[in-house]
C-alpha atoms as a PDB file:
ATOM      1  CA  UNK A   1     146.939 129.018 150.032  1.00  0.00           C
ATOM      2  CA  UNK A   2     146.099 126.047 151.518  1.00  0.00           C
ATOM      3  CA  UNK A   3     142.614 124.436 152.811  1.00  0.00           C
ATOM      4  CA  UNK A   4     144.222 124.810 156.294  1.00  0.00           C
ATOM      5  CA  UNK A   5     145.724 128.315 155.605  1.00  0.00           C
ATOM      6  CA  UNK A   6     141.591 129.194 154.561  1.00  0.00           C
ATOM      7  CA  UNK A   7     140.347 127.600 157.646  1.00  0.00           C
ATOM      8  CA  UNK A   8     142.724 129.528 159.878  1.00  0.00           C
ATOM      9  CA  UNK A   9     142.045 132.818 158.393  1.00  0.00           C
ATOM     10  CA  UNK A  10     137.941 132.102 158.915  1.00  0.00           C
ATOM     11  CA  UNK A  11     138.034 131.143 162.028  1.00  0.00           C
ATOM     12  CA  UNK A  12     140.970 134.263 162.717  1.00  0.00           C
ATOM     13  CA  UNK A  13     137.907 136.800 161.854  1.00  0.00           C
ATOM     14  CA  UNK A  14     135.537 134.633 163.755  1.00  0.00           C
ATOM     15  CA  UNK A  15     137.588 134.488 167.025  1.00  0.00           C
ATOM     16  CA  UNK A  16     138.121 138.274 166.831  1.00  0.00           C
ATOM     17  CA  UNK A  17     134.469 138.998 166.378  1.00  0.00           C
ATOM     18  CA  UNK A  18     133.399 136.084 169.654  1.00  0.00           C
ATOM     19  CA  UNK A  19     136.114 138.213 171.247  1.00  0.00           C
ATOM     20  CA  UNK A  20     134.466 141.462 170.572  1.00  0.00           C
ATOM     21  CA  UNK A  21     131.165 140.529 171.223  1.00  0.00           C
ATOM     22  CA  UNK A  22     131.338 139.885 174.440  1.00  0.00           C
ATOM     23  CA  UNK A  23     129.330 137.210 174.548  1.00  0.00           C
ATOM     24  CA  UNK A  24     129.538 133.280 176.058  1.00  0.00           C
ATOM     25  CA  UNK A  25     130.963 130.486 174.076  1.00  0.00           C
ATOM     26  CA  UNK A  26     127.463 128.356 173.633  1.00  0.00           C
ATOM     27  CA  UNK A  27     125.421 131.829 172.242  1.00  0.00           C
ATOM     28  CA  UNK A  28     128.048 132.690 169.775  1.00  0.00           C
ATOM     29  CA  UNK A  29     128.604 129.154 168.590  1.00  0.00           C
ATOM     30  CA  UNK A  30     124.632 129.004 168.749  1.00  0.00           C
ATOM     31  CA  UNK A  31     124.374 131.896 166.253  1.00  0.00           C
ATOM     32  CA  UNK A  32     127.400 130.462 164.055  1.00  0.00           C
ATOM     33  CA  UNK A  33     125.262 127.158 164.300  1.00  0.00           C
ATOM     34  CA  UNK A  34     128.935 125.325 164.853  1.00  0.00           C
ATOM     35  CA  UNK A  35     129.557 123.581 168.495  1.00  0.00           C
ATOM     36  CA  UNK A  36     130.592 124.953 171.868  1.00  0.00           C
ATOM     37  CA  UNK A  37     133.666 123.020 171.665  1.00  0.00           C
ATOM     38  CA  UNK A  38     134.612 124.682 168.148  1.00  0.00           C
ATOM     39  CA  UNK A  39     134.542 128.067 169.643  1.00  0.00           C
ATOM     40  CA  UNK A  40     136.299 126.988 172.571  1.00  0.00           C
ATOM     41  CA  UNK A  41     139.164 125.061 170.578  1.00  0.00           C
ATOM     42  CA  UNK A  42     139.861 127.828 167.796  1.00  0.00           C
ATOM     43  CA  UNK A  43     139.231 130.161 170.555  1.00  0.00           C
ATOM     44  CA  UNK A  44     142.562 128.531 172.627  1.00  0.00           C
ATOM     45  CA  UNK A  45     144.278 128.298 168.844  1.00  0.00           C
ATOM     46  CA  UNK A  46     145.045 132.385 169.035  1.00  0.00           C
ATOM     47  CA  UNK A  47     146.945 134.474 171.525  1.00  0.00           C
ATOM     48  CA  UNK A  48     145.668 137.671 172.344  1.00  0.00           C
ATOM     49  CA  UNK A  49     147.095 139.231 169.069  1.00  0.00           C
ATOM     50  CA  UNK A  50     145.316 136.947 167.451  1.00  0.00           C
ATOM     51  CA  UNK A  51     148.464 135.368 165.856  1.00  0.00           C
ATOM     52  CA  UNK A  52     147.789 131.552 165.258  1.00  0.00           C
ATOM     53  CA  UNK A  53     149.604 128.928 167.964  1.00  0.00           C
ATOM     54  CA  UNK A  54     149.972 125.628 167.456  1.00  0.00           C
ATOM     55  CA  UNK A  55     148.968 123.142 169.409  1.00  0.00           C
ATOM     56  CA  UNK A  56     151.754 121.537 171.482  1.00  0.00           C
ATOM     57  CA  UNK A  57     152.434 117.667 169.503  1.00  0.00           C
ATOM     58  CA  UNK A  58     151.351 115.056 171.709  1.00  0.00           C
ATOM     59  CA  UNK A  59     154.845 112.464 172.580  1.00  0.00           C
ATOM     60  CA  UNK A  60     154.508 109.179 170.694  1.00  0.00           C
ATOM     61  CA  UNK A  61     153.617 106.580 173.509  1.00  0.00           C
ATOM     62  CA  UNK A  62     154.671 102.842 173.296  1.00  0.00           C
ATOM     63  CA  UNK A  63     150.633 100.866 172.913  1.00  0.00           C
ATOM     64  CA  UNK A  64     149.373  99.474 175.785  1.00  0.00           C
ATOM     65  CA  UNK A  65     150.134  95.951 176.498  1.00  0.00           C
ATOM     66  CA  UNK A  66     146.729  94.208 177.818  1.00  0.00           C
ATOM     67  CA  UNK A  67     146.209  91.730 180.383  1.00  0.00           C
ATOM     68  CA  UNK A  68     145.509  88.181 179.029  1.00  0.00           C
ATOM     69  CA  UNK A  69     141.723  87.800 180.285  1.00  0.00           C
ATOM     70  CA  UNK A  70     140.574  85.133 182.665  1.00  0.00           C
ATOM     71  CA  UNK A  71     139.509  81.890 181.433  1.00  0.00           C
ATOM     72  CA  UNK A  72     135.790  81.762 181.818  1.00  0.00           C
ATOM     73  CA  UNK A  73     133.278  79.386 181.385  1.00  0.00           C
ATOM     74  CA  UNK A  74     131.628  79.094 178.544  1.00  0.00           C
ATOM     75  CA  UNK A  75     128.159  80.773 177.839  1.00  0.00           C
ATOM     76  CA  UNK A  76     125.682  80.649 175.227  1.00  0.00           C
ATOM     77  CA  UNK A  77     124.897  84.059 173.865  1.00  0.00           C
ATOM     78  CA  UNK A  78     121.530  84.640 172.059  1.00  0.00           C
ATOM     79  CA  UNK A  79     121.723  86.435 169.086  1.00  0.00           C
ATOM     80  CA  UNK A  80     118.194  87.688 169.350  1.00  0.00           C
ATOM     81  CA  UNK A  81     116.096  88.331 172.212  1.00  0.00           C
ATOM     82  CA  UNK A  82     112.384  88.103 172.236  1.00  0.00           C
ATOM     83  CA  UNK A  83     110.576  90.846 174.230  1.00  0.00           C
ATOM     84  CA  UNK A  84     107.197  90.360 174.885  1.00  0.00           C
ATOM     85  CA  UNK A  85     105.436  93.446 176.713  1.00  0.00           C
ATOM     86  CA  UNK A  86     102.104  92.376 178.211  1.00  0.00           C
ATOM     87  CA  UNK A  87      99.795  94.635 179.690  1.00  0.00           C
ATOM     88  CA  UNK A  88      99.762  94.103 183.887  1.00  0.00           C
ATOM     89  CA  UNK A  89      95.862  94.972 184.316  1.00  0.00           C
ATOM     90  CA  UNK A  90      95.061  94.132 187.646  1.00  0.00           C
ATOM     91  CA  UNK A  91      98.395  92.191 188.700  1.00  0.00           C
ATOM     92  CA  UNK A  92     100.632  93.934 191.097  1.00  0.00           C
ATOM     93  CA  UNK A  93     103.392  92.870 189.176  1.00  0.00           C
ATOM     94  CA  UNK A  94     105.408  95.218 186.707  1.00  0.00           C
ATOM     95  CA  UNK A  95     104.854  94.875 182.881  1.00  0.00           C
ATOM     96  CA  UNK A  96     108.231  94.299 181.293  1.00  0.00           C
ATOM     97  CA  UNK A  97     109.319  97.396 178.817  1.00  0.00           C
ATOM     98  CA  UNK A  98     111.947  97.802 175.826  1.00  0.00           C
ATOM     99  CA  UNK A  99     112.585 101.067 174.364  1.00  0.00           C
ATOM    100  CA  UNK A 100     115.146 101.740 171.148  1.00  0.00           C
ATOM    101  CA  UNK A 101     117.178 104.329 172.012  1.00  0.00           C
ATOM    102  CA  UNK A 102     118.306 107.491 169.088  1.00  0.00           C
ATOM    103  CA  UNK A 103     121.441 105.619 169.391  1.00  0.00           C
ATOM    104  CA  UNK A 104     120.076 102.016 167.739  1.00  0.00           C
ATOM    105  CA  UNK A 105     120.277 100.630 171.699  1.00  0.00           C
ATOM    106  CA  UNK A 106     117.746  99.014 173.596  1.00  0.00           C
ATOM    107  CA  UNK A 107     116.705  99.272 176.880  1.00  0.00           C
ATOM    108  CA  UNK A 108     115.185  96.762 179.037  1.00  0.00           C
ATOM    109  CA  UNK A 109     113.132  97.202 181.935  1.00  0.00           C
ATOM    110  CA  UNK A 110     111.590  94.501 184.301  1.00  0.00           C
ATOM    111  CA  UNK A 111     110.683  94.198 187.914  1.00  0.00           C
ATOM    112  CA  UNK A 112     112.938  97.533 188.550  1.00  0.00           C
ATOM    113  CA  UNK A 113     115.642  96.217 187.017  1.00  0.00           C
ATOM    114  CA  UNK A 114     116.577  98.213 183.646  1.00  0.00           C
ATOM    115  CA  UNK A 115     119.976  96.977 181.444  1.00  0.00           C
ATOM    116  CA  UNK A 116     120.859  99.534 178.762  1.00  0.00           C
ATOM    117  CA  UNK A 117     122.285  97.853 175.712  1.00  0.00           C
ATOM    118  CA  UNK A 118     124.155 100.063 172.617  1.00  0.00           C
ATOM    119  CA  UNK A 119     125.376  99.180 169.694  1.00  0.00           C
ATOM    120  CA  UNK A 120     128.885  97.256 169.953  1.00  0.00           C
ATOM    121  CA  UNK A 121     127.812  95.280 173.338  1.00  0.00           C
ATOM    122  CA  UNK A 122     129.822  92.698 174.801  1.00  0.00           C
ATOM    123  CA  UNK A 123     127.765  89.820 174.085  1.00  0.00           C
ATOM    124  CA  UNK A 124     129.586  87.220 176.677  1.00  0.00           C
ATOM    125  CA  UNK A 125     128.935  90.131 179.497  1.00  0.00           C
ATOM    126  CA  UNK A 126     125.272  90.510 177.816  1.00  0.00           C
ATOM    127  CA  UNK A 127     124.822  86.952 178.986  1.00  0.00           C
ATOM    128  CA  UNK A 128     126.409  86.832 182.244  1.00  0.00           C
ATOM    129  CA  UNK A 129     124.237  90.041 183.392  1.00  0.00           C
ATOM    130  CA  UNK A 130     121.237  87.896 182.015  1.00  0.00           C
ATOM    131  CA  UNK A 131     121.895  85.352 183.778  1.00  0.00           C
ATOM    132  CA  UNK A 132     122.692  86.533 187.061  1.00  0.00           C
ATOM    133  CA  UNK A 133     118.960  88.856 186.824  1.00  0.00           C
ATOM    134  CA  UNK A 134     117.409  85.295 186.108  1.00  0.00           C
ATOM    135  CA  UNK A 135     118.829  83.610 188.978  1.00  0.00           C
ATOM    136  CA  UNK A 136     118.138  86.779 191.553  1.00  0.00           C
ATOM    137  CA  UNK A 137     114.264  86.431 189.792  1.00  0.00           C
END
């Protein structure tokens, strides 16, 4: 018997005793401590006799042929960028604030302006946005 074959047959007993239970999708895959999803996709994987169907093969699509992108001026991009946050005291203007998101991004927020970068950023867009905050500034 196969890994596969194994897997099936688990999640066979499972799907039969979500299906029993009468309770939601997120509860039962809360108690199984597996995700919503899960439940849901092994959950469309049987018919109602619990026999095992196949998911229908996707057809084989030619790739995507992209655009050739505009020429664009040329910009230099920072590799780091210093954030200094100051304390306003008594100014009426806004401190500046960075925050490092779960995901390793950063956050940026001045003047009521915030930009959200993540990990993977395009760094010519990076500077473009920067530069068209500095000029509106």
């Amino acid at each position: 018997m196969t890994h596969l074959d194994l897997l099936r047959d688990l999640w066979k007993e499972r799907i039969a005793e979500y299906r029993a239970s009468g309770m939601k999708a997120p509860d039962f895959a809360r108690a199984l401590g597996v995700g919503t999803s899960t439940v849901y996709r092994w959950n469309s994987a049987f018919d109602e006799d619990l026999n095992y169907v196949p998911p229908p093969k996707k057809p084989k699509q030619a790739p995507k042929q992209e655009a050739a992108p505009e020429e664009a001026e040329p910009v230099e991009v920072p590799q780091w960028i210093a954030v200094l946050a100051v304390d306003g005291g008594d100014s009426h203007q806004p401190s500046p604030r960075a925050d490092i998101g779960d995901d390793g991004g950063v956050s940026l927020s001045v003047a009521g302006i915030t930009i959200r970068v993540r990990p993977g950023f395009d760094e010519v867009l990076l500077a473009r946005v920067l530069q068209v905050v500095k000029s509106a500034c």
